[in-house]
N, C-alpha and C. Protein backbone atom coordinates (compact mmCIF):
# COMPACT_ATOMS: atom_id res chain seq x y z
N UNK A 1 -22.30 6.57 -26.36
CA UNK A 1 -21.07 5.97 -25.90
C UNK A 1 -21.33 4.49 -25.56
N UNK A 2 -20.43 3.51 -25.83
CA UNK A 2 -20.45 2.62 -25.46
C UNK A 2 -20.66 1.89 -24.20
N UNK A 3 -21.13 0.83 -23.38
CA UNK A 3 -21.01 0.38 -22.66
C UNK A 3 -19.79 -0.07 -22.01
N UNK A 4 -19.06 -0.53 -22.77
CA UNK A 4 -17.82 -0.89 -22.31
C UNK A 4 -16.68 0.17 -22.45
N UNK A 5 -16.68 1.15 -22.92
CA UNK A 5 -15.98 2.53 -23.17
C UNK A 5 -16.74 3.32 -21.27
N UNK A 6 -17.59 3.30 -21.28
CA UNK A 6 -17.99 3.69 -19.58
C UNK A 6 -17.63 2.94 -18.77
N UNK A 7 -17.74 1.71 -18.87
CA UNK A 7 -17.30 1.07 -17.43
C UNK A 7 -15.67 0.63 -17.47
N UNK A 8 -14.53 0.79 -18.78
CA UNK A 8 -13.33 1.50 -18.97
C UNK A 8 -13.40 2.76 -18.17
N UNK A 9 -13.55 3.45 -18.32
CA UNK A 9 -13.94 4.71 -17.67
C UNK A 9 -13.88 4.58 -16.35
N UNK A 10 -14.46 4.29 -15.65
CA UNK A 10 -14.76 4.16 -14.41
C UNK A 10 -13.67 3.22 -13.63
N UNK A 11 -13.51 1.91 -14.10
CA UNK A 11 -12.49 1.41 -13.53
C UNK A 11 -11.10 2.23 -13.55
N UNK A 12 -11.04 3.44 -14.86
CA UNK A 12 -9.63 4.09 -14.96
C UNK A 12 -9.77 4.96 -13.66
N UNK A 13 -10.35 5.53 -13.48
CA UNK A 13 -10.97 6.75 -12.74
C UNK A 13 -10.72 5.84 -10.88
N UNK A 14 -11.37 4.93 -11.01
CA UNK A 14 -11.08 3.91 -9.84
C UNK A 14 -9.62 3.49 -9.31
N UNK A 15 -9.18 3.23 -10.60
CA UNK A 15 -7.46 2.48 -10.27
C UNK A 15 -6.93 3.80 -9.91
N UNK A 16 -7.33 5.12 -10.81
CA UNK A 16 -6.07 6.20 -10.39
C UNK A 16 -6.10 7.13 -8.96
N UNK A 17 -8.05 6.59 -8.68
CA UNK A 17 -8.36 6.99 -7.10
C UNK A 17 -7.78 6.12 -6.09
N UNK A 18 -7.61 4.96 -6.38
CA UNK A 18 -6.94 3.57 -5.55
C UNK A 18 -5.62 4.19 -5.37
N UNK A 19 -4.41 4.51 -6.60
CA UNK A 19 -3.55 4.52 -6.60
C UNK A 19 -2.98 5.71 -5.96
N UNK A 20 -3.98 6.63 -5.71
CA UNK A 20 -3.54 8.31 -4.82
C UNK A 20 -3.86 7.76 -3.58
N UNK A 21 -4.70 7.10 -3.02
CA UNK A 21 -4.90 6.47 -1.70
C UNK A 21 -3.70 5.55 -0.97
N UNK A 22 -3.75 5.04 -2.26
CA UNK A 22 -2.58 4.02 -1.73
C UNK A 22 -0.87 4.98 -1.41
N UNK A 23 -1.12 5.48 -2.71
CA UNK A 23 0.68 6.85 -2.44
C UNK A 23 0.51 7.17 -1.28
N UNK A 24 -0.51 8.07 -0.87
CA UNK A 24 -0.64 8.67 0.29
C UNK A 24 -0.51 7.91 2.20
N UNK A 25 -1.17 6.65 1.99
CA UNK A 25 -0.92 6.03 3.07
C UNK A 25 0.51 5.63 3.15
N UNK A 26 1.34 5.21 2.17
CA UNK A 26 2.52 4.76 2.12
C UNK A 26 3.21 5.74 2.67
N UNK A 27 3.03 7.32 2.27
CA UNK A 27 4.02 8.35 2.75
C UNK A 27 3.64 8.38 4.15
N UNK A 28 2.15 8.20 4.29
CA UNK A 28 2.27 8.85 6.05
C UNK A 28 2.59 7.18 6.62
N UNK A 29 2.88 6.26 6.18
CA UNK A 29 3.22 5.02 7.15
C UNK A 29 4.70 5.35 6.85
N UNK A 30 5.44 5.50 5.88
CA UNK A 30 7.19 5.86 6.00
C UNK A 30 7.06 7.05 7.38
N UNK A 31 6.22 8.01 7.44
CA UNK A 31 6.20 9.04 8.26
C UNK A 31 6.60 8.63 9.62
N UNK A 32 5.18 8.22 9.96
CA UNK A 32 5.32 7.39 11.40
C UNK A 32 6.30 6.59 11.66
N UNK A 33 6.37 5.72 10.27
CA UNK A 33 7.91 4.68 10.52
C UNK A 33 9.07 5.46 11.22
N UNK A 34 9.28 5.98 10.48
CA UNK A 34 10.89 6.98 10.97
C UNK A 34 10.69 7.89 12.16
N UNK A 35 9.21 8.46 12.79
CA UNK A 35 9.33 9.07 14.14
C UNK A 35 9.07 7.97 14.88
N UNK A 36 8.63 6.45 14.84
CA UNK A 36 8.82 5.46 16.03
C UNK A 36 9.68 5.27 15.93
N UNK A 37 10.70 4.88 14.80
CA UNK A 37 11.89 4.06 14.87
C UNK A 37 13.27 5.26 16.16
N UNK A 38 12.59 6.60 15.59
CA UNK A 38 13.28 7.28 16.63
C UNK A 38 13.01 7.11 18.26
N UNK A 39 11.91 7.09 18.39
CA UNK A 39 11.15 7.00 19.55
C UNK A 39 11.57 5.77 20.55
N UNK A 40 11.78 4.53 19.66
CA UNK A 40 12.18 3.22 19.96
C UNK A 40 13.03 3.26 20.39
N UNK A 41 13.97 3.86 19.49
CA UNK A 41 15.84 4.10 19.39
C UNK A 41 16.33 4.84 21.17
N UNK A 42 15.35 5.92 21.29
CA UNK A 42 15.54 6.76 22.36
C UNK A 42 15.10 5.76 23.51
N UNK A 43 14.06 5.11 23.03
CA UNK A 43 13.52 4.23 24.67
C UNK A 43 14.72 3.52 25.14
N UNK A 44 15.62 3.99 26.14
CA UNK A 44 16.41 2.80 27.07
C UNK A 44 15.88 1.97 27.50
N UNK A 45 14.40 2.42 28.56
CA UNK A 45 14.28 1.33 28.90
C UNK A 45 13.52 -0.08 28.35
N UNK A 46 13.41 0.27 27.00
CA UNK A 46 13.08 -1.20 26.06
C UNK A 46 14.06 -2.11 26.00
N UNK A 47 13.81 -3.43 26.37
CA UNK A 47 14.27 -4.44 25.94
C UNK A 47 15.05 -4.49 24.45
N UNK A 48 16.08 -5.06 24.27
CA UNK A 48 16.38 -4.96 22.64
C UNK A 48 15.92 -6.14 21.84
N UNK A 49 15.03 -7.00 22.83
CA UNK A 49 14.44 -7.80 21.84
C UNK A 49 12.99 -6.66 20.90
N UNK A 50 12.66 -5.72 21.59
CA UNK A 50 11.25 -5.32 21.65
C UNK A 50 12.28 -4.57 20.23
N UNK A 51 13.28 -4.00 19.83
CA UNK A 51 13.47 -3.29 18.62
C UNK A 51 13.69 -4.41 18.05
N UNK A 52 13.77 -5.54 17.79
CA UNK A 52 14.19 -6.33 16.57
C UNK A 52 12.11 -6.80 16.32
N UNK A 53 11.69 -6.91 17.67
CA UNK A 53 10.37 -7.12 16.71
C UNK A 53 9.92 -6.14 16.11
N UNK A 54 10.06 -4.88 16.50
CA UNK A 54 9.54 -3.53 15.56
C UNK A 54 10.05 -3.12 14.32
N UNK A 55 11.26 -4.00 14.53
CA UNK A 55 11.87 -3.89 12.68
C UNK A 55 11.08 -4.73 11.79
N UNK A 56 10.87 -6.27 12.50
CA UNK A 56 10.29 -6.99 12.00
C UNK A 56 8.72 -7.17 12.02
N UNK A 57 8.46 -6.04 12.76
CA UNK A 57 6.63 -5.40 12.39
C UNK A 57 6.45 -4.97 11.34
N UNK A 58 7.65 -3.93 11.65
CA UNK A 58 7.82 -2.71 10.09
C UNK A 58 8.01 -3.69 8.43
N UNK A 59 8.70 -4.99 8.88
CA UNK A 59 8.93 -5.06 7.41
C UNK A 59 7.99 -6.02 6.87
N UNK A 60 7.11 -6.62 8.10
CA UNK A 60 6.13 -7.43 7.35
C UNK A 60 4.89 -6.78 6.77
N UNK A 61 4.79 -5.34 7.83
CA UNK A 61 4.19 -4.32 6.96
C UNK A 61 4.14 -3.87 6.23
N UNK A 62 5.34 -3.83 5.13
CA UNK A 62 5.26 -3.17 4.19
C UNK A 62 5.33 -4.43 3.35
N UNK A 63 5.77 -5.59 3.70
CA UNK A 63 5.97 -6.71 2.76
C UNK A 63 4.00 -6.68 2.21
N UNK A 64 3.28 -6.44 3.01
CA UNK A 64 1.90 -6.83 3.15
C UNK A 64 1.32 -5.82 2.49
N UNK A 65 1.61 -4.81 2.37
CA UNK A 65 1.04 -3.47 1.67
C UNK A 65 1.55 -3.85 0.28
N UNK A 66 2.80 -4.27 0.40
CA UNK A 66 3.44 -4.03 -1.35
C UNK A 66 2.20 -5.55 -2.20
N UNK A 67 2.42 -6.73 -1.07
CA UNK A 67 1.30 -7.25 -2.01
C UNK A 67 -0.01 -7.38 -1.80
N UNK A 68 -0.61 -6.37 -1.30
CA UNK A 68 -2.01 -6.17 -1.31
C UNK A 68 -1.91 -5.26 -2.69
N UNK A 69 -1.24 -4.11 -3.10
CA UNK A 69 -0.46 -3.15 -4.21
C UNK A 69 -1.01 -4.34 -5.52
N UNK A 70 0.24 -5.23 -4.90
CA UNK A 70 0.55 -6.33 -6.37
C UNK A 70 -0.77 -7.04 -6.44
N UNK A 71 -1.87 -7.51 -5.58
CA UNK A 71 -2.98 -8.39 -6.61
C UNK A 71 -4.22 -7.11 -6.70
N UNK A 72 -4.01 -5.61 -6.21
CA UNK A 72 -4.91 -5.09 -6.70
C UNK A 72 -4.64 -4.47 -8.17
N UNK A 73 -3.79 -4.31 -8.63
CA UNK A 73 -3.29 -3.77 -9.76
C UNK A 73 -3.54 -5.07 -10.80
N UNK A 74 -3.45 -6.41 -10.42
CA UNK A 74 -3.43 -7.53 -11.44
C UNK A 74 -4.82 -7.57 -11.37
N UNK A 75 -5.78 -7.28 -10.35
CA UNK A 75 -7.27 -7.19 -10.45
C UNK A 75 -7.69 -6.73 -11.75
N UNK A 76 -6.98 -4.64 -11.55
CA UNK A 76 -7.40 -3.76 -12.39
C UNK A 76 -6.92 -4.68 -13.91
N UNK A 77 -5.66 -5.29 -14.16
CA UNK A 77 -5.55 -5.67 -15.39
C UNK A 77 -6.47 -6.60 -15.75
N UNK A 78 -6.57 -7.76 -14.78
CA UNK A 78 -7.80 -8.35 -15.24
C UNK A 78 -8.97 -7.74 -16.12
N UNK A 79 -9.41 -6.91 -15.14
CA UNK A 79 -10.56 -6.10 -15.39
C UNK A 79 -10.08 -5.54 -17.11
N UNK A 80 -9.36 -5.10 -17.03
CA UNK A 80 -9.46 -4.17 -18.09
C UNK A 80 -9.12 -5.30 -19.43
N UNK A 81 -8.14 -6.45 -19.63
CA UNK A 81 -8.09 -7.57 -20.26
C UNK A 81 -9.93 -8.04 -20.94
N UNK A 82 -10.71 -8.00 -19.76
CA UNK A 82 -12.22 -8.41 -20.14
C UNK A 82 -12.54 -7.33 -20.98
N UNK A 83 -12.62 -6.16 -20.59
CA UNK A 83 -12.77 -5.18 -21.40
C UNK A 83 -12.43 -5.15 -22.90
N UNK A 84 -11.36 -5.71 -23.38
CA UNK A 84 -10.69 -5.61 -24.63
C UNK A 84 -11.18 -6.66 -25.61
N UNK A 85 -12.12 -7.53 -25.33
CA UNK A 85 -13.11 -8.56 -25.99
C UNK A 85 -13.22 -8.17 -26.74
């Protein structure tokens, strides 16, 4: 087998282990999202500034996940672009 047919290989095997890691944290961070946002919702005695920053925790969080997502996937293309030499 080729050299570059194995380390294809491996990076596939890598991106699709990345990409079950990554599904999975996303579902249990929507998880938690929606039992704090309840939790928040119920706190009276919070300030209502303290829910506009927790919206705006929540969305820079996910703004930050989606592009950590977006330059690891342009990594994997990279990677695999070299490959196709």
């Amino acid at each position: 087998m080729n050299q570059k047919e194995v380390l294809k290989q491996m990076i596939d095997f890598n991106q699709t282990t990345f990409n079950n890691a990554y599904n999975a944290m996303v579902l249990l961070h929507d998880q938690l999202e929606d039992i704090t946002k309840t939790a928040v919702s119920q706190a009276s005695w919070m300030p209502p500034e303290s829910h506009t920053t927790y919206t705006d925790l929540t969305k820079a969080f996910k703004t930050g996940r989606d592009n950590f997502k977006k330059y690891i996937d342009e990594s994997y293309k990279k990677a695999e672009e070299y490959l196709t030499f």
